[in-house]
Protein backbone atom coordinates (compact mmCIF):
# COMPACT_ATOMS: atom_id res chain seq x y z
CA UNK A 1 -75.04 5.21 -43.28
CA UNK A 2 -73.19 6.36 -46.29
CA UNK A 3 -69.25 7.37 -46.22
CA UNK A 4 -67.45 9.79 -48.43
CA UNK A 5 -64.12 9.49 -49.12
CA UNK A 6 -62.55 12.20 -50.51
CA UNK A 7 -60.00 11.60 -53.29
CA UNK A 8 -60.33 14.89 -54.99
CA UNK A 9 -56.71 16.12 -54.66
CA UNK A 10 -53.82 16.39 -57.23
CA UNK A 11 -51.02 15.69 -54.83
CA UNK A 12 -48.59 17.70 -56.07
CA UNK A 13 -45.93 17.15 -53.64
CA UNK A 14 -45.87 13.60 -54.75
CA UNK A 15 -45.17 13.98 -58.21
CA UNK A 16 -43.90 12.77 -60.30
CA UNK A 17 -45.57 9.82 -58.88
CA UNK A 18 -48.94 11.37 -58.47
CA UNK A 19 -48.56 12.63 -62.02
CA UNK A 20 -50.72 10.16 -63.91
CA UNK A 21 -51.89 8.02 -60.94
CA UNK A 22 -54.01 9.16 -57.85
CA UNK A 23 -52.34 9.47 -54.57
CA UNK A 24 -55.23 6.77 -53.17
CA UNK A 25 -54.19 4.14 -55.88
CA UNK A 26 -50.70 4.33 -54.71
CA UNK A 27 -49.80 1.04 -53.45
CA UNK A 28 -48.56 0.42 -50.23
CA UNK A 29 -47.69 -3.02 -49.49
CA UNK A 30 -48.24 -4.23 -52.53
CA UNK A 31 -52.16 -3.16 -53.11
CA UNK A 32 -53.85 0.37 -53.35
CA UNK A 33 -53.72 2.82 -50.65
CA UNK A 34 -57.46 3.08 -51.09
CA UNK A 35 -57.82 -0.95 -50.40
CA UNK A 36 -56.29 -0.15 -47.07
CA UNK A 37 -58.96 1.84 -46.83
CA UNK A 38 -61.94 -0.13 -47.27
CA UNK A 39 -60.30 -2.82 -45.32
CA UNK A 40 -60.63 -0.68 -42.45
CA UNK A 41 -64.30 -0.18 -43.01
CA UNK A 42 -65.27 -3.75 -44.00
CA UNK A 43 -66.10 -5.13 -40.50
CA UNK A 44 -68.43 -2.34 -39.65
CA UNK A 45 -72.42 -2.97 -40.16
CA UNK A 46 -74.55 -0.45 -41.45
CA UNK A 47 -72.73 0.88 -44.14
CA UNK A 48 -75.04 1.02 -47.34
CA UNK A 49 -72.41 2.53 -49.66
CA UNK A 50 -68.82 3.79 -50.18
CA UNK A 51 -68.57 7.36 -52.81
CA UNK A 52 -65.40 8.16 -53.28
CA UNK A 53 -65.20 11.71 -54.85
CA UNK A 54 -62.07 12.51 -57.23
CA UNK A 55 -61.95 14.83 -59.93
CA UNK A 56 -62.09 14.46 -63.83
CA UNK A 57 -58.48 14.03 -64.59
CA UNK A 58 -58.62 10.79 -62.40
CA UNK A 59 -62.62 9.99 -62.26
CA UNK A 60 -61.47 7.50 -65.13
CA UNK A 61 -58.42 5.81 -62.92
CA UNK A 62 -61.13 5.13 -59.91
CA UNK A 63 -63.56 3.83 -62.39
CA UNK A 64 -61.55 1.03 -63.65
CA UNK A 65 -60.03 0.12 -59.94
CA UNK A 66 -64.22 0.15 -58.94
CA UNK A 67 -64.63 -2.29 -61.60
CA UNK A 68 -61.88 -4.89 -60.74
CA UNK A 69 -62.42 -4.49 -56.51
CA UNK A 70 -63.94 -7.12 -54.96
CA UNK A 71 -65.23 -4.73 -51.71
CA UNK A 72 -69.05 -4.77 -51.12
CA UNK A 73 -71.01 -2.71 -48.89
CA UNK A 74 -74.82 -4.05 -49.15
CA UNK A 75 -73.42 -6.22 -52.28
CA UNK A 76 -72.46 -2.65 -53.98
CA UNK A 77 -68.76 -1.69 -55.43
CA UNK A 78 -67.83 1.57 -54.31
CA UNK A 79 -69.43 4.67 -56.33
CA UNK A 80 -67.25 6.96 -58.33
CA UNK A 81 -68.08 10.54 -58.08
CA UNK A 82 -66.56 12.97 -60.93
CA UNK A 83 -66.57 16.82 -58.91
CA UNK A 84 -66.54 18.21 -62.81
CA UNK A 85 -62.80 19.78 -61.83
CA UNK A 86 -59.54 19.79 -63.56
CA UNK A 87 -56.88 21.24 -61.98
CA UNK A 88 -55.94 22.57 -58.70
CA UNK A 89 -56.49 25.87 -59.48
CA UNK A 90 -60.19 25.07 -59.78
CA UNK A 91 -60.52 22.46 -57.07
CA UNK A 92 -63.93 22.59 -55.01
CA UNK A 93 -61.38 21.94 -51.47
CA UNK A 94 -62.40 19.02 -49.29
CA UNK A 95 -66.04 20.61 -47.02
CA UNK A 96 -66.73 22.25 -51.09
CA UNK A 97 -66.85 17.84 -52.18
CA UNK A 98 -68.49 17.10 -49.59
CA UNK A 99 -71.62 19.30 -50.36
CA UNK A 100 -71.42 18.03 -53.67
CA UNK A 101 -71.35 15.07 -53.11
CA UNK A 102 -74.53 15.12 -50.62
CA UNK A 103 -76.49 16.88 -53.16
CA UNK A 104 -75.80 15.38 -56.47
CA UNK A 105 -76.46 11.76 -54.07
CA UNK A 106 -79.39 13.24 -52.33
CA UNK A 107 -77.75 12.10 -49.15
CA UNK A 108 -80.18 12.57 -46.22
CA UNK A 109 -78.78 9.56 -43.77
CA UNK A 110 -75.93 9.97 -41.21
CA UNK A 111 -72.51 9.68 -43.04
CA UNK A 112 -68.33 9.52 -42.30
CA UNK A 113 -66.39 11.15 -44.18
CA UNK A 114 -62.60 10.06 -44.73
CA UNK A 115 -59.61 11.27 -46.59
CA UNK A 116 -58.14 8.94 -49.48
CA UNK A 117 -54.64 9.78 -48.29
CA UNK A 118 -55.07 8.56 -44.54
CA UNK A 119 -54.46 5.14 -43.72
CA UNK A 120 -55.48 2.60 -40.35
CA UNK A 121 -53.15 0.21 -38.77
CA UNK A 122 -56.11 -0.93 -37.33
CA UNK A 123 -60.52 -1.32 -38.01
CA UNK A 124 -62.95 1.02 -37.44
CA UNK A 125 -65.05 -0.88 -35.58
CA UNK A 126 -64.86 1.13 -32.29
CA UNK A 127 -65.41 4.62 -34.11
CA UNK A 128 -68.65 2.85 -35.13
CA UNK A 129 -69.28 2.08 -31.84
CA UNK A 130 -68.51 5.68 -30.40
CA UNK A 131 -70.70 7.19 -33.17
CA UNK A 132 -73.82 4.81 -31.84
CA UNK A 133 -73.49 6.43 -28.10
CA UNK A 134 -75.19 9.67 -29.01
CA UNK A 135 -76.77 11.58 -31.99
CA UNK A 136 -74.11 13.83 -32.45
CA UNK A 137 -70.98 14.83 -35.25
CA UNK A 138 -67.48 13.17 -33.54
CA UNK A 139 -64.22 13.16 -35.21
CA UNK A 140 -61.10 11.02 -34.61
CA UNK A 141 -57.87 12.55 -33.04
CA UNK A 142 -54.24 11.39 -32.78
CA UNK A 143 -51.58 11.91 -30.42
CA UNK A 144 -48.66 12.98 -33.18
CA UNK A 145 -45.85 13.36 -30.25
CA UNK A 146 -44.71 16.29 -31.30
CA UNK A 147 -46.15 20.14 -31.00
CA UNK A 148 -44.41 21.38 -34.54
CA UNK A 149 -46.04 18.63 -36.82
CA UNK A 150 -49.15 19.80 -34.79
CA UNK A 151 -49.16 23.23 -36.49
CA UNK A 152 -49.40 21.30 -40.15
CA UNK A 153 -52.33 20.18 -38.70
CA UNK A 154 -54.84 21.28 -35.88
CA UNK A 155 -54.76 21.88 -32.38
CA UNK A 156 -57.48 20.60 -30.35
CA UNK A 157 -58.75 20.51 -26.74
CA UNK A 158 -61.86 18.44 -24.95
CA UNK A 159 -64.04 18.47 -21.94
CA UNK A 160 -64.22 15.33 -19.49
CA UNK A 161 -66.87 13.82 -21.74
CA UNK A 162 -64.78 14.08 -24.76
CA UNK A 163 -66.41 17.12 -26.30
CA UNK A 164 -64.33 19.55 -28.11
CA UNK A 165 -63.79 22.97 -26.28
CA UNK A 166 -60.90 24.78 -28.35
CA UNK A 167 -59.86 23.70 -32.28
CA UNK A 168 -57.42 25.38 -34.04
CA UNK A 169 -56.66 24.93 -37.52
CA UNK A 170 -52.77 24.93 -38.52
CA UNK A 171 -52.27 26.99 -35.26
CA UNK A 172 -48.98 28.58 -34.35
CA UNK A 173 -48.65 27.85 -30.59
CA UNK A 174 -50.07 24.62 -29.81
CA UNK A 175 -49.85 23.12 -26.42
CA UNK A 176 -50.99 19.80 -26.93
CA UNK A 177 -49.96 16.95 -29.35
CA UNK A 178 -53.48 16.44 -29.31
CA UNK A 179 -54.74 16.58 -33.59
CA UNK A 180 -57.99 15.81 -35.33
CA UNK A 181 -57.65 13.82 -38.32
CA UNK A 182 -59.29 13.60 -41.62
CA UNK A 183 -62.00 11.11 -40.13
CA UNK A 184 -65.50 12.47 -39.39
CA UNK A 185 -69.16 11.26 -38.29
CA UNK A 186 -72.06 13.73 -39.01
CA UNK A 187 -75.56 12.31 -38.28
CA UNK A 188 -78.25 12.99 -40.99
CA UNK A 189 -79.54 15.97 -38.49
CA UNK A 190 -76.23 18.25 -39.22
CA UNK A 191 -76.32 17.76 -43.10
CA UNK A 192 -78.61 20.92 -43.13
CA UNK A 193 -75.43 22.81 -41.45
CA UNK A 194 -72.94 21.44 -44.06
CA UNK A 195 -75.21 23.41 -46.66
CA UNK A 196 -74.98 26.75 -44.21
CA UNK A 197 -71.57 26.60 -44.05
CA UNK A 198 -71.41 26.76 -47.66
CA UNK A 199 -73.93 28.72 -48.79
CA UNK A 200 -72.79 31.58 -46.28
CA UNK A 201 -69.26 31.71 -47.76
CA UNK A 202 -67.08 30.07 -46.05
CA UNK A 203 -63.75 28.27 -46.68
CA UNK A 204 -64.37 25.26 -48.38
CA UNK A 205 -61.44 23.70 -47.89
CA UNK A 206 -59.56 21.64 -45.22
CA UNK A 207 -62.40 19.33 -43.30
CA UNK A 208 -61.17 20.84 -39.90
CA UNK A 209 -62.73 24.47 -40.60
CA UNK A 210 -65.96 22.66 -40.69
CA UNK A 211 -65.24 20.89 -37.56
CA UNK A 212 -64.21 24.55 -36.04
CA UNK A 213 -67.39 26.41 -37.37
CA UNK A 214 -69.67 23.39 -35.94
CA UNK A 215 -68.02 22.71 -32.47
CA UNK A 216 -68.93 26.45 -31.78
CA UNK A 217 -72.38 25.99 -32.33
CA UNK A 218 -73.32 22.20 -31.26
CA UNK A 219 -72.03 19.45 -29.29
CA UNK A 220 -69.18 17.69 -31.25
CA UNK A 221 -67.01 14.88 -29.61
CA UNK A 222 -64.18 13.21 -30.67
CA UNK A 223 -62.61 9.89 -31.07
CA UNK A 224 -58.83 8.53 -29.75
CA UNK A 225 -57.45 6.51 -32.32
CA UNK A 226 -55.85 3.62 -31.40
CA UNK A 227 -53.14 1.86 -32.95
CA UNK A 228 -50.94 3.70 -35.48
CA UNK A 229 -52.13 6.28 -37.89
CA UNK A 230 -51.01 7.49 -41.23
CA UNK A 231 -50.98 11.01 -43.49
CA UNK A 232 -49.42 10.29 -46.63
CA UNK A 233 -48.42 13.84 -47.59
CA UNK A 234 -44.87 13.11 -48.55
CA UNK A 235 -42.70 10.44 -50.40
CA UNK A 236 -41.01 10.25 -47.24
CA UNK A 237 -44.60 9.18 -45.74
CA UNK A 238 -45.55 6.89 -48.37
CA UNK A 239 -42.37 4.78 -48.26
CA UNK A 240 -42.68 4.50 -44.27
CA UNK A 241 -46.35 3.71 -44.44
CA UNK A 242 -45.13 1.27 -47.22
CA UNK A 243 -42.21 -0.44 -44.90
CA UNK A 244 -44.72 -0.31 -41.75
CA UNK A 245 -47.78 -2.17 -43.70
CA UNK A 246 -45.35 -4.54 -45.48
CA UNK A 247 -44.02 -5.66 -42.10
CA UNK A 248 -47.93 -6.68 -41.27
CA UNK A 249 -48.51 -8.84 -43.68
């Protein structure tokens, strides 16, 4: 298994703090956003490789943090991955990285894919275990409390075996709290769809399209996170991420 995380963004509503740093090498709590990151994936087996996919303006920044971290998957530093954009005018959007990403790797196994800007009070470990009980694409969801910040995000409803029924993106009436967030499992056996979805035109930005165009047309379950979860969209975010992760130490 491979993962993808996808650091490809400009953050805009961050700057001037975002202006000449990455939003994932933002430190929270003293160290990157993006170690956070990888110390949420480092008790989970299986994982052959971390890519994290950025753009050219930052490809450099990632580079030198690669070269200093002392994370290993399989005794391998994470992989930078430069999309060849420069702006956010030209940006590929998040499902448009992914497929490049898969190609110019020659991906073929199962993979996770997870935002740089999303952070994990707690480990993975039990979305690993979730993705082992059946070959099929799950994403994890979060109960935000509240149906307004639901409509920045998605709307989402399940079966009694956890399989998604309805998913909305940014929708305008939602009646649960109920969202999916930026973390996703697709087994090697979807990647062919990934390159449909694409090549047929369609959005290629915000993950949860993809997650809409697939749940329509094959099984696709999700994941409760447990434990608290955070966006960082806003300075307002990062500083309460910052105070909540400091407090954990």
């Amino acid at each position: 298994m491979k993962v993808i995380i996808l650091a490809a963004g400009y953050a805009t509503r961050l700057y001037p703090l975002t202006l000449n740093c990455p939003k994932p090498l933002l430190k929270i709590a003293g160290k990157p956003m993006l170690d956070h990151i990888l110390e949420s994936l480092s008790p989970v087996e299986g994982i052959e490789e971390v890519i994290i996919v950025t753009n050219s303006k930052f490809s450099g920044h990632f580079r030198e943090w690669a070269s200093k971290t002392e994370f290993r998957f399989m005794g391998k530093k994470p992989r930078v991955i430069d999309d060849l954009t420069t702006e956010d005018t030209n940006k590929r959007g998040a499902i448009g990285d992914i497929y490049y990403v898969l190609h110019e790797c020659g991906i073929r196994e199962d993979i996770w894919v997870l935002a740089g800007d999303n952070l994990f009070e707690n480990d993975l470990l039990d979305f690993a275990r979730s993705c082992r009980e059946i070959e099929a694409p799950r994403v994890g969801i979060y109960d935000v409390e509240d149906l307004e910040l639901v409509k920045k995000y998605c709307s989402i409803e399940v079966d009694e075996k956890n399989r998604i029924t309805s998913f909305k993106e940014k929708p305008q009436n939602p009646t649960s709290t109920w969202s999916a967030i930026a973390l996703y499992y697709y087994p090697a056996s979807v990647l062919k769809m990934i390159d449909d979805y694409i090549v047929q035109g369609n959005n290629p930005d915000q993950p949860g399209r993809l997650v809409e165009w697939l749940s329509k047309r094959i099984p696709f379950y999700v994941w409760k996170v447990m434990g608290k979860w955070y966006d960082i969209g806003s300075k307002e975010s990062l500083k309460e991420a910052d105070r909540i992760f400091t407090s954990l130490r």
